[in-house]
Protein backbone atom coordinates (compact mmCIF):
# COMPACT_ATOMS: atom_id res chain seq x y z
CA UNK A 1 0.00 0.00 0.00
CA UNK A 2 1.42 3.31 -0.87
CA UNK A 3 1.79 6.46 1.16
CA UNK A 4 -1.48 8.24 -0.79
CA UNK A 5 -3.43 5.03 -0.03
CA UNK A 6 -2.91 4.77 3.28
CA UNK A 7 -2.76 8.44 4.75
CA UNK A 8 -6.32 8.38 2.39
CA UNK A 9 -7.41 5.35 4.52
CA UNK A 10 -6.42 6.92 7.72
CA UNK A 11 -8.81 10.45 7.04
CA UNK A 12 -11.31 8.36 6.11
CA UNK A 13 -11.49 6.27 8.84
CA UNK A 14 -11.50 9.23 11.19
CA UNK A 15 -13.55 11.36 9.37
CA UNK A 16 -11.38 14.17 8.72
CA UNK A 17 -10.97 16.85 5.79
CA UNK A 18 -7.25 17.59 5.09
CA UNK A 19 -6.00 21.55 3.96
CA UNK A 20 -2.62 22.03 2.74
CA UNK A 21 -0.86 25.67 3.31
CA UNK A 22 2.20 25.76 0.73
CA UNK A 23 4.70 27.89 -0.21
CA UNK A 24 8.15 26.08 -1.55
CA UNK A 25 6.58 23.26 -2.73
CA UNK A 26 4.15 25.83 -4.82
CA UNK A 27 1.06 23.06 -4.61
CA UNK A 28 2.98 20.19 -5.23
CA UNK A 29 1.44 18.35 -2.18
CA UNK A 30 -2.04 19.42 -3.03
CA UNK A 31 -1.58 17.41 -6.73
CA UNK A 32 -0.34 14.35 -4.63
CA UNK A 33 -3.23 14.49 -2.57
CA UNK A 34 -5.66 14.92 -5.68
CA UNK A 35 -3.92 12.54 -8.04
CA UNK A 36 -5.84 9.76 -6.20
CA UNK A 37 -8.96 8.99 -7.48
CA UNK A 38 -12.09 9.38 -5.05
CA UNK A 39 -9.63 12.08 -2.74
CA UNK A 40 -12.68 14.60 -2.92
CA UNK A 41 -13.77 12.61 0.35
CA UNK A 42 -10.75 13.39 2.09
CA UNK A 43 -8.85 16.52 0.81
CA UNK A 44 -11.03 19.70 1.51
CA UNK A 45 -8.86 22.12 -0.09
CA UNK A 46 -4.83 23.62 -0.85
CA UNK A 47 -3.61 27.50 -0.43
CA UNK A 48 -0.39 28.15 -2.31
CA UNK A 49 0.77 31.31 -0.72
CA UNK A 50 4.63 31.85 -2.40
CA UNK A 51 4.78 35.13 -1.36
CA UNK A 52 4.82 37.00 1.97
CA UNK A 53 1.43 38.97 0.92
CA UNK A 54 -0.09 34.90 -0.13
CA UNK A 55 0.58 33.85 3.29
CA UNK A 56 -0.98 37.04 5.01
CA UNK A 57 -3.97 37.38 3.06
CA UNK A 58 -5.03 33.58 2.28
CA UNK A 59 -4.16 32.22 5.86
CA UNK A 60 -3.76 35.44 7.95
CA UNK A 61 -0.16 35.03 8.89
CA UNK A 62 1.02 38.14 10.76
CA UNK A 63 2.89 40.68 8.59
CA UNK A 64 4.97 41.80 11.46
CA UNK A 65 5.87 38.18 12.16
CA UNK A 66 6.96 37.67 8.35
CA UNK A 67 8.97 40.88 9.01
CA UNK A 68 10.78 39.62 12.24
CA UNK A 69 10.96 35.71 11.33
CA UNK A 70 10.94 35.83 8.00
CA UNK A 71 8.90 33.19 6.30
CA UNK A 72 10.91 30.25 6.03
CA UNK A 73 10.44 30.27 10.28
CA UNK A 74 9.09 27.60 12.84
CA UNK A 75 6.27 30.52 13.98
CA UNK A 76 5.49 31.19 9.98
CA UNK A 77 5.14 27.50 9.61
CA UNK A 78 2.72 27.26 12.68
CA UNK A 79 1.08 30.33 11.69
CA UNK A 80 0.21 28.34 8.27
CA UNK A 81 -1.34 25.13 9.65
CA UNK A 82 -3.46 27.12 11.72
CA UNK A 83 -4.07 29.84 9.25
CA UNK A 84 -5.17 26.20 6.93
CA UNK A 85 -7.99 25.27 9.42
CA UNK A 86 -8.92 28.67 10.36
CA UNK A 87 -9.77 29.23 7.02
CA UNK A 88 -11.43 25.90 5.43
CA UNK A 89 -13.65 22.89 6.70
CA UNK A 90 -10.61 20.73 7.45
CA UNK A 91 -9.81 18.48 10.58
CA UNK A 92 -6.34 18.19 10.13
CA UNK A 93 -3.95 21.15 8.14
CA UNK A 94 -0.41 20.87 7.03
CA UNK A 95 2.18 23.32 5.98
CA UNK A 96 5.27 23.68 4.59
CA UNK A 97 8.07 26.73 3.85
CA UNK A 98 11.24 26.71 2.73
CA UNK A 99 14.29 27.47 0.51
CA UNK A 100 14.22 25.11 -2.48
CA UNK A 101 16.97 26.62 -4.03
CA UNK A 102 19.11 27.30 -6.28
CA UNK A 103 19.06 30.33 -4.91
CA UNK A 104 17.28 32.08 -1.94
CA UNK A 105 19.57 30.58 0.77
CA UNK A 106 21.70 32.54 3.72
CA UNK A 107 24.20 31.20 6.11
CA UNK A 108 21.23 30.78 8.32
CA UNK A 109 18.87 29.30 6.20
CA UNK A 110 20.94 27.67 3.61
CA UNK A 111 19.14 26.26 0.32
CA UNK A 112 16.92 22.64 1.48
CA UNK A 113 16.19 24.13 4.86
CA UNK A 114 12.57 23.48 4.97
CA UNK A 115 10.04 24.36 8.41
CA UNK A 116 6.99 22.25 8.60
CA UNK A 117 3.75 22.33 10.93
CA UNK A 118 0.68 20.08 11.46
CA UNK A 119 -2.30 21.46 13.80
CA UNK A 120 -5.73 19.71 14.46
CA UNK A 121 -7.82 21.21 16.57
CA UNK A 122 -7.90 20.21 20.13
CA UNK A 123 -8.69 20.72 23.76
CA UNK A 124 -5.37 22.66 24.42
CA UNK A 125 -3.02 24.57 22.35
CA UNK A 126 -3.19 27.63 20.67
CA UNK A 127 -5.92 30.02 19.78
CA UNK A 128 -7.61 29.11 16.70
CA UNK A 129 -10.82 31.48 16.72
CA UNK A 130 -12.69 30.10 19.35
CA UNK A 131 -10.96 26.94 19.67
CA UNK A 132 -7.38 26.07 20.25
CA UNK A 133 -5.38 23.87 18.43
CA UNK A 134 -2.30 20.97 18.72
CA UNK A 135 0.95 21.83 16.60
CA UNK A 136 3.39 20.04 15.66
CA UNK A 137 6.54 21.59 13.89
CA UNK A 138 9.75 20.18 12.50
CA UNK A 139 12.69 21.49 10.48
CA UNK A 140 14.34 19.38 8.21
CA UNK A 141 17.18 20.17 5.89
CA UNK A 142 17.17 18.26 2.32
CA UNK A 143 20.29 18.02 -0.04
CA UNK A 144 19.59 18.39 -3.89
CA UNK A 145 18.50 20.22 -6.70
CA UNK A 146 15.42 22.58 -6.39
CA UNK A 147 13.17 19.21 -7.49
CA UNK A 148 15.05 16.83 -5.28
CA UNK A 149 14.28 19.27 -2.48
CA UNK A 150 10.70 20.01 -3.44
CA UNK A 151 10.06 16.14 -3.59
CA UNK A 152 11.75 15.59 -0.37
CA UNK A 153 9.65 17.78 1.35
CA UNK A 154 6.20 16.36 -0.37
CA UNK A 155 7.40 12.96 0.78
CA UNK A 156 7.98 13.94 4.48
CA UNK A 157 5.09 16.26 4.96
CA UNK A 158 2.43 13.22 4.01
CA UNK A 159 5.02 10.72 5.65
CA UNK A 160 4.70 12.33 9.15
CA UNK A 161 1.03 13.15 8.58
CA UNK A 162 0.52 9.73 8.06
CA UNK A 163 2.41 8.70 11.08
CA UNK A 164 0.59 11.22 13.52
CA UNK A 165 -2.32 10.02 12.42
CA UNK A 166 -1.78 6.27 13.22
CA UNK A 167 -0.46 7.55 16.69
């Protein structure tokens, strides 16, 4: 059973509507997600915000946080997920933002750096509206060409989505 299969299994069986927030991987996960037949059950929708303005007026990141952090950040990448069920029907919400290179990179975000987030809602965590919401956020850092990068990053962002949900 592949990856798509399963993680397709896995909403089902819960339930749950998926939204992707992405910037580096400009919608790449989205057509994973959609590429399987009969996904309209599972995936409830994708925002590809590339730019700074995408990610604060599609999923309400804060301007002054894209300012400070910049957005390849561990608080932009939060900011996403939630910003991903704040503004859909989903469950469940990943996001992804990073430097897929060739160019773009700095000594402190070199090129393949890559911050991630998952949120659901839940009983405790942060604000979401009215409701608060579990995070989880990871950065990874993938070697590569810009494609070799982007795939990584598609790969490990259903991967671990899959994974938290079995847990």
């Amino acid at each position: 059973m592949t990856v798509m299969d399963a993680l397709s299994r896995a909403l089902l069986h819960r339930g749950w509507m998926l939204a992707t927030a992405e910037s580096c991987t400009g919608g790449l996960i989205a057509a994973r997600c959609t590429d399987l037949a009969g996904s309209s059950q599972w995936f409830e929708r994708g925002f590809v915000t590339y730019s700074n303005d995408a990610k604060h007026e599609l999923l309400g990141v804060d301007s002054h946080l894209l300012a400070q952090e910049g957005a390849v950040s561990e608080a932009v990448a939060r900011d996403m997920a939630l910003g991903a069920l704040r503004h859909s029907k989903a469950q469940v919400s990943l996001a992804v933002t990073g430097v897929a290179g060739p160019s773009g990179g700095s000594r402190s975000k070199p090129v393949g750096t890559v911050w991630f987030a998952w949120a659901t809602p839940s009983d405790s965590g942060p604000t979401l509206g009215a409701e608060t919401a579990w995070v989880k956020t990871e950065c990874m850092q993938f070697s590569g060409d810009r494609a070799a990068v982007r795939e990584a990053t598609v790969a490990h962002a259903l991967e671990t989505l899959l994974s938290l949900l079995k847990a």
